[in-house]
PDB file of N, CA and C in Angstrom:
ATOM      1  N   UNK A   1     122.074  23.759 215.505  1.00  0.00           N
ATOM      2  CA  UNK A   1     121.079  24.270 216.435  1.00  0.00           C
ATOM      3  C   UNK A   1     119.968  23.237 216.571  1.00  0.00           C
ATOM      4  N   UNK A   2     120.073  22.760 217.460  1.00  0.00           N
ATOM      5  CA  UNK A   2     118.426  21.600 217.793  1.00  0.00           C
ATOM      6  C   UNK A   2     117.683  22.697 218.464  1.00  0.00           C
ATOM      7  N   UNK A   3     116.185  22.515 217.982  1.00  0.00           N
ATOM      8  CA  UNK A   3     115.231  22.879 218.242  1.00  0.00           C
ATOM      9  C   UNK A   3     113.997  21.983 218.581  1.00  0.00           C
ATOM     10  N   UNK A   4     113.268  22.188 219.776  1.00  0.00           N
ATOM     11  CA  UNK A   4     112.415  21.625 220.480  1.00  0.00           C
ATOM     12  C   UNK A   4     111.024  21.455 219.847  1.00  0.00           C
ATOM     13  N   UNK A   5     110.380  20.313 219.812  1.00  0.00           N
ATOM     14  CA  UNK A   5     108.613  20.849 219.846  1.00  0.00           C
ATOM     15  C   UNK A   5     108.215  21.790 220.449  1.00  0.00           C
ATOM     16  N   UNK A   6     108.341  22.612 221.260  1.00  0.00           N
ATOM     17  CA  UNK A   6     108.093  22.935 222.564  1.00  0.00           C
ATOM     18  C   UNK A   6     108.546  24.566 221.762  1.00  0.00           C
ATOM     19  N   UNK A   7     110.092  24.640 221.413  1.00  0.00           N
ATOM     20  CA  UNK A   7     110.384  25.639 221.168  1.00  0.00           C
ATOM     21  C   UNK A   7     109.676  26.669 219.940  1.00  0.00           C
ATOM     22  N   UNK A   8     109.256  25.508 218.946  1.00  0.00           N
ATOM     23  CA  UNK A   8     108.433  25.593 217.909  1.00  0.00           C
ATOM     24  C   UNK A   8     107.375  25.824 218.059  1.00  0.00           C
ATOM     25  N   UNK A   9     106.459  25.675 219.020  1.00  0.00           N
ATOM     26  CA  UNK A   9     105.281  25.605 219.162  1.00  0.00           C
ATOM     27  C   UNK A   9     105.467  27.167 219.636  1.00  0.00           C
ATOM     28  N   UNK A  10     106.313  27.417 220.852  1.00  0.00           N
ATOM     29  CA  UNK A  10     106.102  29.006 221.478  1.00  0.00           C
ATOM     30  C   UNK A  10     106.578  29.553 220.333  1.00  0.00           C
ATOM     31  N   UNK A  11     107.812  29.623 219.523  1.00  0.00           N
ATOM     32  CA  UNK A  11     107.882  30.830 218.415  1.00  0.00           C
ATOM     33  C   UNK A  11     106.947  31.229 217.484  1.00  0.00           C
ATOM     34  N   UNK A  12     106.290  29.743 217.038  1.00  0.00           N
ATOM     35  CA  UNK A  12     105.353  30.015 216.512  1.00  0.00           C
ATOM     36  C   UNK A  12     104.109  30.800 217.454  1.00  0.00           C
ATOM     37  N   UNK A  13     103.779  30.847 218.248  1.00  0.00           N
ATOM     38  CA  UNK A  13     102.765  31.283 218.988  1.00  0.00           C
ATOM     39  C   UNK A  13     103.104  32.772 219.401  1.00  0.00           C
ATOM     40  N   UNK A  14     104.616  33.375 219.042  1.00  0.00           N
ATOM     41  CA  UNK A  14     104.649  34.257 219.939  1.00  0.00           C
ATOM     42  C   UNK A  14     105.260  35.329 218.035  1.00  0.00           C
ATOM     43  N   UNK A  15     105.268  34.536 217.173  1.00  0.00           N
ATOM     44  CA  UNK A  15     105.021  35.813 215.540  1.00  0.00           C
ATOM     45  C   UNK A  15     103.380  35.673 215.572  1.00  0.00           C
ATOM     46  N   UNK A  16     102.582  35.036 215.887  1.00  0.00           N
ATOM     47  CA  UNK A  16     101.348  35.320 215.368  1.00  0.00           C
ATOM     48  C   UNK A  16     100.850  36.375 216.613  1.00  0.00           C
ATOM     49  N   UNK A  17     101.223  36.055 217.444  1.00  0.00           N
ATOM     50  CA  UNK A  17     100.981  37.240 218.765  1.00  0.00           C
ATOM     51  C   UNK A  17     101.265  38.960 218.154  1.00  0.00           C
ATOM     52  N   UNK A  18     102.490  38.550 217.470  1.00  0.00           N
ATOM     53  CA  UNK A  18     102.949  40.213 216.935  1.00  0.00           C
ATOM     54  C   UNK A  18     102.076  40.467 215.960  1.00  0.00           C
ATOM     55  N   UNK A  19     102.002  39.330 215.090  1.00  0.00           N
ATOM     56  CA  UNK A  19     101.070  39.403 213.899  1.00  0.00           C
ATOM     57  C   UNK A  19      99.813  39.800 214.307  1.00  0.00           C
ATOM     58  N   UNK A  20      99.043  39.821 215.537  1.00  0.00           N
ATOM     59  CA  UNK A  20      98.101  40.015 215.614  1.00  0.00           C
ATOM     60  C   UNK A  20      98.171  41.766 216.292  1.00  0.00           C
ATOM     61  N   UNK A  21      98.978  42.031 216.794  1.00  0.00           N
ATOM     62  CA  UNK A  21      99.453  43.282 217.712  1.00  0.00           C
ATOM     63  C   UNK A  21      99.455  43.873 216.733  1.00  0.00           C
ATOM     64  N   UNK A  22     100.583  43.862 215.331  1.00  0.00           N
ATOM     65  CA  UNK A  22     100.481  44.968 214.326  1.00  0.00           C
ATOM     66  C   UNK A  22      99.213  45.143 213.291  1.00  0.00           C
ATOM     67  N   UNK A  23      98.581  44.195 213.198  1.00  0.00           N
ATOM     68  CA  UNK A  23      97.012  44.214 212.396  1.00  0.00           C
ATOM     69  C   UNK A  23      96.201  45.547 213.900  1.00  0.00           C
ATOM     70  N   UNK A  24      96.233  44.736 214.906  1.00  0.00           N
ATOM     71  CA  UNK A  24      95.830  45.962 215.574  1.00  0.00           C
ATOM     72  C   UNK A  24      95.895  47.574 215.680  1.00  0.00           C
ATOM     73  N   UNK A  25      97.266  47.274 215.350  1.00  0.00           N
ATOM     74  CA  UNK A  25      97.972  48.612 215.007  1.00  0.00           C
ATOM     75  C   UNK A  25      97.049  49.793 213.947  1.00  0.00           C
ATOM     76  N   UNK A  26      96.921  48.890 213.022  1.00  0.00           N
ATOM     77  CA  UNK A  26      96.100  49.611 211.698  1.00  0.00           C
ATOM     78  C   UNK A  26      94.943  50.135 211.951  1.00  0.00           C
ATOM     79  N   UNK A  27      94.571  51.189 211.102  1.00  0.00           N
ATOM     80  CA  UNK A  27      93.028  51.699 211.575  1.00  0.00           C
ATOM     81  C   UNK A  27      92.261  51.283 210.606  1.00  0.00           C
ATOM     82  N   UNK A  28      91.029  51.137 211.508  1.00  0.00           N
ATOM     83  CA  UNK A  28      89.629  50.288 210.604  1.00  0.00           C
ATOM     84  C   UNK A  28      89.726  50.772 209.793  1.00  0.00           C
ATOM     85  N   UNK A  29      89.206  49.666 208.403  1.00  0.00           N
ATOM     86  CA  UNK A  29      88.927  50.061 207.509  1.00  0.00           C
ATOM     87  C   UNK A  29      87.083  50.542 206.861  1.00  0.00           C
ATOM     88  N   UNK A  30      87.106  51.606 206.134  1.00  0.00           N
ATOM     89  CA  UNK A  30      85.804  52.231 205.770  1.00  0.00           C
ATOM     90  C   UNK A  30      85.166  51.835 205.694  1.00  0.00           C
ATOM     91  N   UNK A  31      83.988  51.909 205.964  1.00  0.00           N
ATOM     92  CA  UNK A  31      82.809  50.890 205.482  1.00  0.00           C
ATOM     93  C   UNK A  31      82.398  51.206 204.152  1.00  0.00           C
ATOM     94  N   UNK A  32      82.592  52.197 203.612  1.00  0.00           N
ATOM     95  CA  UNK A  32      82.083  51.814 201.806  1.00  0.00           C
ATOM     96  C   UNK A  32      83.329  51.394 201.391  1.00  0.00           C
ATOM     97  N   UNK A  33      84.879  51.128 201.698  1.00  0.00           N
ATOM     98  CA  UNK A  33      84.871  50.937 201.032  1.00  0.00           C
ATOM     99  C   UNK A  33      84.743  48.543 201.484  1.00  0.00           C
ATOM    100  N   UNK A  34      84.158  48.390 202.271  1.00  0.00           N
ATOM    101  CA  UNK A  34      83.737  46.655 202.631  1.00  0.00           C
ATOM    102  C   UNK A  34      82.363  46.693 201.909  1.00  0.00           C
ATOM    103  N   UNK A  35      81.612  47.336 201.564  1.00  0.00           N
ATOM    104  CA  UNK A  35      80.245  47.304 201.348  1.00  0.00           C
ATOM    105  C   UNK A  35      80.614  46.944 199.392  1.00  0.00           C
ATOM    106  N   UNK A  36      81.404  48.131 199.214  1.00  0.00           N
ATOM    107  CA  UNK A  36      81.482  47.700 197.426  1.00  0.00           C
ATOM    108  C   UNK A  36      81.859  46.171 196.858  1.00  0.00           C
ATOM    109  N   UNK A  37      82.915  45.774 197.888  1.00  0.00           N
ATOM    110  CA  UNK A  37      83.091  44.248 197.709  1.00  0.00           C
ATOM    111  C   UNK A  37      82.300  43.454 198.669  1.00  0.00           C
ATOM    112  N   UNK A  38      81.622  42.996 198.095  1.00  0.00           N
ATOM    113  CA  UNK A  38      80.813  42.403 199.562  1.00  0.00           C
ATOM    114  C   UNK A  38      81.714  40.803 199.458  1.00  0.00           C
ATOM    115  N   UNK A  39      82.592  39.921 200.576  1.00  0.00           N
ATOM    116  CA  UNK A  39      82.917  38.690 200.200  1.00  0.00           C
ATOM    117  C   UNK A  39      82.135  37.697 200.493  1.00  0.00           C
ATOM    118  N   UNK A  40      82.451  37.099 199.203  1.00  0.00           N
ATOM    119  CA  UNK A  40      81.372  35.740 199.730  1.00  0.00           C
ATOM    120  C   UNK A  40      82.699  34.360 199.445  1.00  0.00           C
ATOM    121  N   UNK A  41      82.565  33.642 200.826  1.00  0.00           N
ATOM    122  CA  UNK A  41      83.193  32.193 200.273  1.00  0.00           C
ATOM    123  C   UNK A  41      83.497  31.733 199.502  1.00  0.00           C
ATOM    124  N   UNK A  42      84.416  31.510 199.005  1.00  0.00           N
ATOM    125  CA  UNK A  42      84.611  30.422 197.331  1.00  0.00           C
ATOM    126  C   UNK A  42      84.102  29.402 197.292  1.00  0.00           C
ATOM    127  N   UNK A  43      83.411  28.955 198.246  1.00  0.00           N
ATOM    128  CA  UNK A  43      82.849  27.597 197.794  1.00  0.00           C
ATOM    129  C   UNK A  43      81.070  28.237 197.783  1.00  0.00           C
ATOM    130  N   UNK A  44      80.432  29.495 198.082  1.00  0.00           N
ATOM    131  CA  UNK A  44      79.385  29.726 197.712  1.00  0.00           C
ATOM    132  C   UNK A  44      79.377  30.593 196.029  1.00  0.00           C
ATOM    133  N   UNK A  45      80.627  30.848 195.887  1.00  0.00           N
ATOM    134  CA  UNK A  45      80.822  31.693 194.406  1.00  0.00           C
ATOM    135  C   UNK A  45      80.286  30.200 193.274  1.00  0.00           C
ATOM    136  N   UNK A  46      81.373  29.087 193.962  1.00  0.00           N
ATOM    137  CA  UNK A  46      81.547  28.018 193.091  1.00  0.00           C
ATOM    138  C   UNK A  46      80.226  27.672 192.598  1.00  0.00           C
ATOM    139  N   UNK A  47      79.150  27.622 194.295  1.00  0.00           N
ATOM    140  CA  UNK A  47      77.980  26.960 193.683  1.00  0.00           C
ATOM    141  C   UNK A  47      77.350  27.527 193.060  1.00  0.00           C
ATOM    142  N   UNK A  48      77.192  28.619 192.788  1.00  0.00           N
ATOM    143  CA  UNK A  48      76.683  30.279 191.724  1.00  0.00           C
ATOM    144  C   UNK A  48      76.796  29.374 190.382  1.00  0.00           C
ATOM    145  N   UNK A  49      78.189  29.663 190.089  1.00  0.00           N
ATOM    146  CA  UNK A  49      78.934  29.347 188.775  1.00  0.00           C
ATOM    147  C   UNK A  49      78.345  28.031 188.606  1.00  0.00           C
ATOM    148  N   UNK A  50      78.153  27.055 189.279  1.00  0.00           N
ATOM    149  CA  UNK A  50      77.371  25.761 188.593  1.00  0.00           C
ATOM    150  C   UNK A  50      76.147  26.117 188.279  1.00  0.00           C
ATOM    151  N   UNK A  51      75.438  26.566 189.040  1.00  0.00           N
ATOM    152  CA  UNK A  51      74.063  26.547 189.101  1.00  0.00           C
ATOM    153  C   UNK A  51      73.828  27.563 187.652  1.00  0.00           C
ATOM    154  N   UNK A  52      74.408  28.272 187.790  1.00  0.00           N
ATOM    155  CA  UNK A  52      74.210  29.174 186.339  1.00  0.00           C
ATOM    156  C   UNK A  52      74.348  28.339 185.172  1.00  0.00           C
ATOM    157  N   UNK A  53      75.923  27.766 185.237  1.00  0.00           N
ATOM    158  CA  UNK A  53      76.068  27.026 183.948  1.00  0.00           C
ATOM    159  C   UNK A  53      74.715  25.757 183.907  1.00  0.00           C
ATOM    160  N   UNK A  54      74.435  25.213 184.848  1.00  0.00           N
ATOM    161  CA  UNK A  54      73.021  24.369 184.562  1.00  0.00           C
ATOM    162  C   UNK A  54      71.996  24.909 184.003  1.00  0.00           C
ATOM    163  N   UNK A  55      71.513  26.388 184.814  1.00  0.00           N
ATOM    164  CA  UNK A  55      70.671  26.826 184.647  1.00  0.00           C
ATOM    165  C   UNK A  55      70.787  26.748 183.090  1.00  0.00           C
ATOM    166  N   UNK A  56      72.576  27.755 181.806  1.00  0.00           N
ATOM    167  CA  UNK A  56      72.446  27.999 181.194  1.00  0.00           C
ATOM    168  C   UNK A  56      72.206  27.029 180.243  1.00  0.00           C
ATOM    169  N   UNK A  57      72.613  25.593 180.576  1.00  0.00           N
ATOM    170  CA  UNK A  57      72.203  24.326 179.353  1.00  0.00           C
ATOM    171  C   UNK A  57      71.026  24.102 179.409  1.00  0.00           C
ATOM    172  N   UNK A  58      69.839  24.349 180.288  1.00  0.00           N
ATOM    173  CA  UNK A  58      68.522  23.584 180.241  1.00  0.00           C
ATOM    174  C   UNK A  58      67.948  24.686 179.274  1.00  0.00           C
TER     175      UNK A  58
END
């Protein structure tokens, strides 16, 4: 089976299409329960965790 750039590019474009149709599908989720985890970035957790461990050697 040869397959195209072209062909690759639309299949790919046309599972994230569904992928996005069935996330739609789902019903919102609660707001307590987004509020109990609040997310923060891993790269703002990271700078936490340094800044603490500095904080904790001085």
């Amino acid at each position: 089976v040869n397959f195209s750039s072209l062909d690759v590019h639309l299949h790919t474009e046309a599972l994230l299409n569904s992928i996005n149709f069935l996330n739609n599908l789902l019903p919102p989720l609660k707001k307590e329960a987004q509020e109990e985890q609040p997310a923060l970035p891993k790269e703002e957790e990271e700078e936490e965790e340094e800044e603490a461990k500095i904080e904790d050697s001085a």
